[in-house]
Protein backbone atom coordinates (compact mmCIF):
# COMPACT_ATOMS: atom_id res chain seq x y z
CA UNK A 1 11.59 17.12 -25.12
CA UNK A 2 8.38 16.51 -23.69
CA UNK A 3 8.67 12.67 -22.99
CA UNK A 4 12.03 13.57 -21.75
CA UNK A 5 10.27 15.79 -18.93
CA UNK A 6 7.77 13.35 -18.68
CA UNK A 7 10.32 11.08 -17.78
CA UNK A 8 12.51 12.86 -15.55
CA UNK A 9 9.09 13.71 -13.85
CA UNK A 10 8.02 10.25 -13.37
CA UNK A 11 11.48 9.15 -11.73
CA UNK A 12 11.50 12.18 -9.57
CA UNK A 13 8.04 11.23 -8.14
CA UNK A 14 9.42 7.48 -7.64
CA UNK A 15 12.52 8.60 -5.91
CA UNK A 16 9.98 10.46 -3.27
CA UNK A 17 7.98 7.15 -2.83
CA UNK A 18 11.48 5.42 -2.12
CA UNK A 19 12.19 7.92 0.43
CA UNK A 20 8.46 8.37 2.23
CA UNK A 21 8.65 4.68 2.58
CA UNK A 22 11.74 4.92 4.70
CA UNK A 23 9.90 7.27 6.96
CA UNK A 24 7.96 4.85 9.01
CA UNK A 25 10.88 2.25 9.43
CA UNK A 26 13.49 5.13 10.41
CA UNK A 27 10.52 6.56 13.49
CA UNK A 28 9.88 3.12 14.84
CA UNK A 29 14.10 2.24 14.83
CA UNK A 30 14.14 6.04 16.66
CA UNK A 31 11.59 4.54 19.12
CA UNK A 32 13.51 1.65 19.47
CA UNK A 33 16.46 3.38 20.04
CA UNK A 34 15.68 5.70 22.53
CA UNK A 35 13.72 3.22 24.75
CA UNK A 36 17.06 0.95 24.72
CA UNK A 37 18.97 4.33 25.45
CA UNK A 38 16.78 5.45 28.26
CA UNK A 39 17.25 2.01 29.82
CA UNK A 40 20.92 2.37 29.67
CA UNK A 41 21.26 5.78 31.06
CA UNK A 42 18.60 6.01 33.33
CA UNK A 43 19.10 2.25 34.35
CA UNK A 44 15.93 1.69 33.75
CA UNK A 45 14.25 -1.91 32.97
CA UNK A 46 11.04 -2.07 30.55
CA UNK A 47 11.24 -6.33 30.77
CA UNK A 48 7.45 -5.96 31.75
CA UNK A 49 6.32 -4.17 28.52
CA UNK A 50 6.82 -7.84 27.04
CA UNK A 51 4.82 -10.74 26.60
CA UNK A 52 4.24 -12.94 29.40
CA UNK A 53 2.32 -15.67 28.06
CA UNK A 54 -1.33 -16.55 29.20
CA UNK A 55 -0.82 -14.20 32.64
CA UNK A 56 -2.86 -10.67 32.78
CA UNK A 57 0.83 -8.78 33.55
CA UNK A 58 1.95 -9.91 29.91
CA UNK A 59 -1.62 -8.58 28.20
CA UNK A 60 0.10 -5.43 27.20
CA UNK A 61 2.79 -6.54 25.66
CA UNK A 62 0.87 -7.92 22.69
CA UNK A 63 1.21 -4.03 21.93
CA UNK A 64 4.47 -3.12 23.05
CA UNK A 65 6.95 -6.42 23.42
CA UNK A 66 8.33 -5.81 19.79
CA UNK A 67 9.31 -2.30 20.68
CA UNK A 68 12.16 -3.84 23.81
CA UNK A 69 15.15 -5.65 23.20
CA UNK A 70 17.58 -7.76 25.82
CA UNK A 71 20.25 -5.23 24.85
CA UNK A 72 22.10 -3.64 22.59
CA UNK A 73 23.26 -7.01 20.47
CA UNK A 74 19.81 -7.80 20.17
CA UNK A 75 18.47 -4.19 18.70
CA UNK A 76 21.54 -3.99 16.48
CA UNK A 77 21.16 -7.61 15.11
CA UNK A 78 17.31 -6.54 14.27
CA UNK A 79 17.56 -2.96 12.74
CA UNK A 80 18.76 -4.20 9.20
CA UNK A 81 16.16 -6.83 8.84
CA UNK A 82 13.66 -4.42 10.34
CA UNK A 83 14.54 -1.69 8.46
CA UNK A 84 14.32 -3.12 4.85
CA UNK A 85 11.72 -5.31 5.28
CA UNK A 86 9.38 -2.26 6.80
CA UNK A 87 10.94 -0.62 3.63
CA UNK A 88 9.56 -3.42 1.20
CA UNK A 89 6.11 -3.33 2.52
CA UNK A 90 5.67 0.18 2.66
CA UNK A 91 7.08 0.69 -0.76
CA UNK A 92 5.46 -2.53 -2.54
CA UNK A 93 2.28 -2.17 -0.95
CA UNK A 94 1.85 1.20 -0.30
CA UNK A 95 -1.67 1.02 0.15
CA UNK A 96 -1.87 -1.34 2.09
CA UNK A 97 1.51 -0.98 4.37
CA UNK A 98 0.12 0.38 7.50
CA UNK A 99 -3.09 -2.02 7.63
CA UNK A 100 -0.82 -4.95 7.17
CA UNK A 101 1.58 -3.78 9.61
CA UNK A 102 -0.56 -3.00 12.14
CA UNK A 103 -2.31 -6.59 11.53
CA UNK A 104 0.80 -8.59 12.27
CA UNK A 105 1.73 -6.78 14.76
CA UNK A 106 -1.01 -7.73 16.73
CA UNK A 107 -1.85 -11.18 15.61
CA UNK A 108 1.84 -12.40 16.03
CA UNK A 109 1.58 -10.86 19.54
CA UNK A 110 -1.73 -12.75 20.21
CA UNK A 111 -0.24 -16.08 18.64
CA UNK A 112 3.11 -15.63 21.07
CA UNK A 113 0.76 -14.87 24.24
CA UNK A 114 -1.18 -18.11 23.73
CA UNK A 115 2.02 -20.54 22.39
CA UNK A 116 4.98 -18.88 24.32
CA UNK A 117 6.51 -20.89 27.60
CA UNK A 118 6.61 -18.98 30.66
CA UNK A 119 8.80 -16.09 30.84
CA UNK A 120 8.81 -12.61 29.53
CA UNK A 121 9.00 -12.30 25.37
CA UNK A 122 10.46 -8.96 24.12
CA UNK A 123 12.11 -7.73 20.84
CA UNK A 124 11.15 -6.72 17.26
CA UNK A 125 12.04 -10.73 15.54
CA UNK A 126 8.15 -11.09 15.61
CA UNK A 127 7.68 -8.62 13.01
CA UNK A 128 10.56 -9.39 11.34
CA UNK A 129 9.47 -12.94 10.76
CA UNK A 130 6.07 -11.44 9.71
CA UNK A 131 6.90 -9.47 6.99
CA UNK A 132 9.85 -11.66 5.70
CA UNK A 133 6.79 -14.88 5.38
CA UNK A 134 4.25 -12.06 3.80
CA UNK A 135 6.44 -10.78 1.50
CA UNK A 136 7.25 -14.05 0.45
CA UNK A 137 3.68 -15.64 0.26
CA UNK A 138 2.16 -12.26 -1.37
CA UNK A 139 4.85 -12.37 -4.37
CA UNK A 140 3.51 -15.82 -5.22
CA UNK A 141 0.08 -15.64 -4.41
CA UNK A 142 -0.30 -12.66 -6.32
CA UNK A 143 1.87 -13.73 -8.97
CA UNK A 144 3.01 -10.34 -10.20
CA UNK A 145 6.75 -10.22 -11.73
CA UNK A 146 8.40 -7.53 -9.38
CA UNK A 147 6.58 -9.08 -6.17
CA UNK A 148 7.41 -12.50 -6.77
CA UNK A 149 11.05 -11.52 -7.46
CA UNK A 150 11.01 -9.74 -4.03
CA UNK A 151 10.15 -12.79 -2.81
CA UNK A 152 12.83 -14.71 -3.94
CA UNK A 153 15.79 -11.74 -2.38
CA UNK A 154 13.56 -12.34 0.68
CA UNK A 155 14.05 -16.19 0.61
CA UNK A 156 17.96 -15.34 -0.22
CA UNK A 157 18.71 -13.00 2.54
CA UNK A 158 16.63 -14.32 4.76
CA UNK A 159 15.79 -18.23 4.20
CA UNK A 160 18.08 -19.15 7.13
CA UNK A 161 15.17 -17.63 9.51
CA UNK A 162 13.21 -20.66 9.33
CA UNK A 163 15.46 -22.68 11.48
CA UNK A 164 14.65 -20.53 14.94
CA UNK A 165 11.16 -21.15 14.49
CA UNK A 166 11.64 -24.65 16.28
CA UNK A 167 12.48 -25.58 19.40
CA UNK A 168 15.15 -28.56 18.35
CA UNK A 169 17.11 -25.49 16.31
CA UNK A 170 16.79 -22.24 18.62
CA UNK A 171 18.75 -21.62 21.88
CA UNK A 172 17.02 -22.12 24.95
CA UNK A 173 16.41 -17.98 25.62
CA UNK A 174 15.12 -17.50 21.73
CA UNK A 175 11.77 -16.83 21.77
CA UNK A 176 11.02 -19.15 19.26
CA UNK A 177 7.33 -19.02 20.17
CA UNK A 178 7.63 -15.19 18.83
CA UNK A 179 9.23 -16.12 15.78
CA UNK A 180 6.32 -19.24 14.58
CA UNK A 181 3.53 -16.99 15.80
CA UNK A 182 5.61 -14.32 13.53
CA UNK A 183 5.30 -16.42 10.78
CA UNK A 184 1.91 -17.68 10.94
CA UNK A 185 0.48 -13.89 11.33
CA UNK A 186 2.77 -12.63 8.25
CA UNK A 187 1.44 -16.22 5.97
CA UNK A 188 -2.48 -15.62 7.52
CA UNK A 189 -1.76 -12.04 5.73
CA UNK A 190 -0.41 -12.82 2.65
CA UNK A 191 -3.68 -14.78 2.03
CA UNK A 192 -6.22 -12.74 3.87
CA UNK A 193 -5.15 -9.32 1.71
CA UNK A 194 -4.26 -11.42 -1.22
CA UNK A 195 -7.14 -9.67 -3.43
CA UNK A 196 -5.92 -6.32 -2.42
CA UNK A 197 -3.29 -3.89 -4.03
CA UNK A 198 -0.95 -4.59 -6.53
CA UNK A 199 -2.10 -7.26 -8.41
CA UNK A 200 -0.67 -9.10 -11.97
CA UNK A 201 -1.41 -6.89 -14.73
CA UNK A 202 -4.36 -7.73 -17.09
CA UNK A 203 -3.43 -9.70 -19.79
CA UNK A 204 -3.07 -7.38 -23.50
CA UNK A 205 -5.64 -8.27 -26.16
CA UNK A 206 -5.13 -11.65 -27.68
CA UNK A 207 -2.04 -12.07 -29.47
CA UNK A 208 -3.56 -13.97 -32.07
CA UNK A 209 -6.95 -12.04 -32.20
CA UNK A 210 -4.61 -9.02 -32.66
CA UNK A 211 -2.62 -10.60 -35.44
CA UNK A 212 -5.91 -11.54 -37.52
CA UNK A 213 -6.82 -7.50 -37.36
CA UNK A 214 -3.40 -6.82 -38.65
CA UNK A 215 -2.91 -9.14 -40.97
CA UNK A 216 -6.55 -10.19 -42.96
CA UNK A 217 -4.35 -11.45 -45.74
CA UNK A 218 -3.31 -14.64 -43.77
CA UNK A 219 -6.74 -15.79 -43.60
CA UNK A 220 -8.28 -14.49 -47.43
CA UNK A 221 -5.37 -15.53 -49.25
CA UNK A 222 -6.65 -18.72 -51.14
CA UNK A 223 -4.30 -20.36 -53.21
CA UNK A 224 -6.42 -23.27 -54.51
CA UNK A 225 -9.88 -23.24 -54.14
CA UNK A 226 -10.33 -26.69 -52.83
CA UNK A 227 -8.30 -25.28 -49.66
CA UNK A 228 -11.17 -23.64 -48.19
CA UNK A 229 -13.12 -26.09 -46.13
CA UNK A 230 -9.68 -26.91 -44.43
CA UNK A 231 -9.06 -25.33 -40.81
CA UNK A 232 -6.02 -22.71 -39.95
């Protein structure tokens, strides 16, 4: 009875870390949102909160370009991604969610400021292509079974994102500046806070060292004497 509350403890605690991680994705999509719905009603036109790259008027939009889109194709076709892969990192890493967040965030803003061609840069793919590369990269740097497996539903749902990170491959008003600056801020990540937070479990006691406590027999039982200076 008492492992049986222990257990129906344990999964009621992990079904409230599944749901506080959705809490952060679910307030910035609200954000999102409602600045898309107050440029609709109020015809309204936040272009300028994007990046324009290497001019003072596109400074601020290192902090705010990811948070306007084109229109409403453009949120929609970002909330998923967004959503889950927010999700993952705040859930996986709990520890270290916000930090990393907040670190490619600005760094893939920085990178798309320095790289991008003229013109403004808005919209959320930045991030996106950040977390997808760090949750790919951390799995396998880190080398820890449920991480790495993450990584590869990461490279299955979203392996075709590679493509618009180059010029020859992405249409002519993709920011595909956003998306390698993304990805180079979500890989510098991965390695930078590779040392930090979940981690591959320590290995148990030696398998064999363990055996030889168990079983003493294997190693005293002599059947002929001249055995003994031979090596098990």
């Amino acid at each position: 009875m008492h492992r049986n509350q222990h257990n129906y403890d344990k999964m009621k605690l992990e079904i409230q870390k599944i749901l506080l991680a959705f809490a952060l994705p679910l307030l910035l999509l609200f954000i999102l949102y409602t600045l898309r719905t107050m440029e609709s009603v109020m015809n309204w036109d936040f272009i300028t909160w994007g990046i324009y790259p290497r001019e003072t008027k596109g400074i601020m939009g290192i902090f705010t370009s990811p948070l306007i889109h084109a229109d409403w194709g453009h949120l929609f076709a970002n909330t998923l991604p967004l959503l889950f892969l927010l999700w993952c990192l705040l859930y996986f890493y709990r520890d270290l969610g916000i930090g990393i967040l907040f670190f490619i965030w600005i760094v893939s803003g920085i990178l798309t400021f320095i790289i991008g061609k003229p013109g403004w840069h808005i919209g959320a793919s930045s991030i996106i292509y950040s977390l997808a590369f760090f949750l790919f990269f951390s799995g396998i740097l880190r080398k820890h079974v449920p991480l790495v497996a993450l990584s590869l539903l990461v490279t299955f749902l979203y392996g075709s994102l590679v493509w618009n990170m180059f010029p020859q491959f992405a249409s002519s008003t993709t920011s595909w500046e956003g998306h390698l600056g993304g990805t180079a801020a979500g890989i510098a990540a991965a390695i930078l806070f590779r040392h930090k937070g979940p981690q591959q479990p320590e290995l148990f006691i030696d398998e064999e060292e363990e055996d030889n406590r168990s079983h003493p027999e294997d190693e005293e039982v002599i059947t002929n004497p001249d055995q003994e200076k031979k090596n098990y």
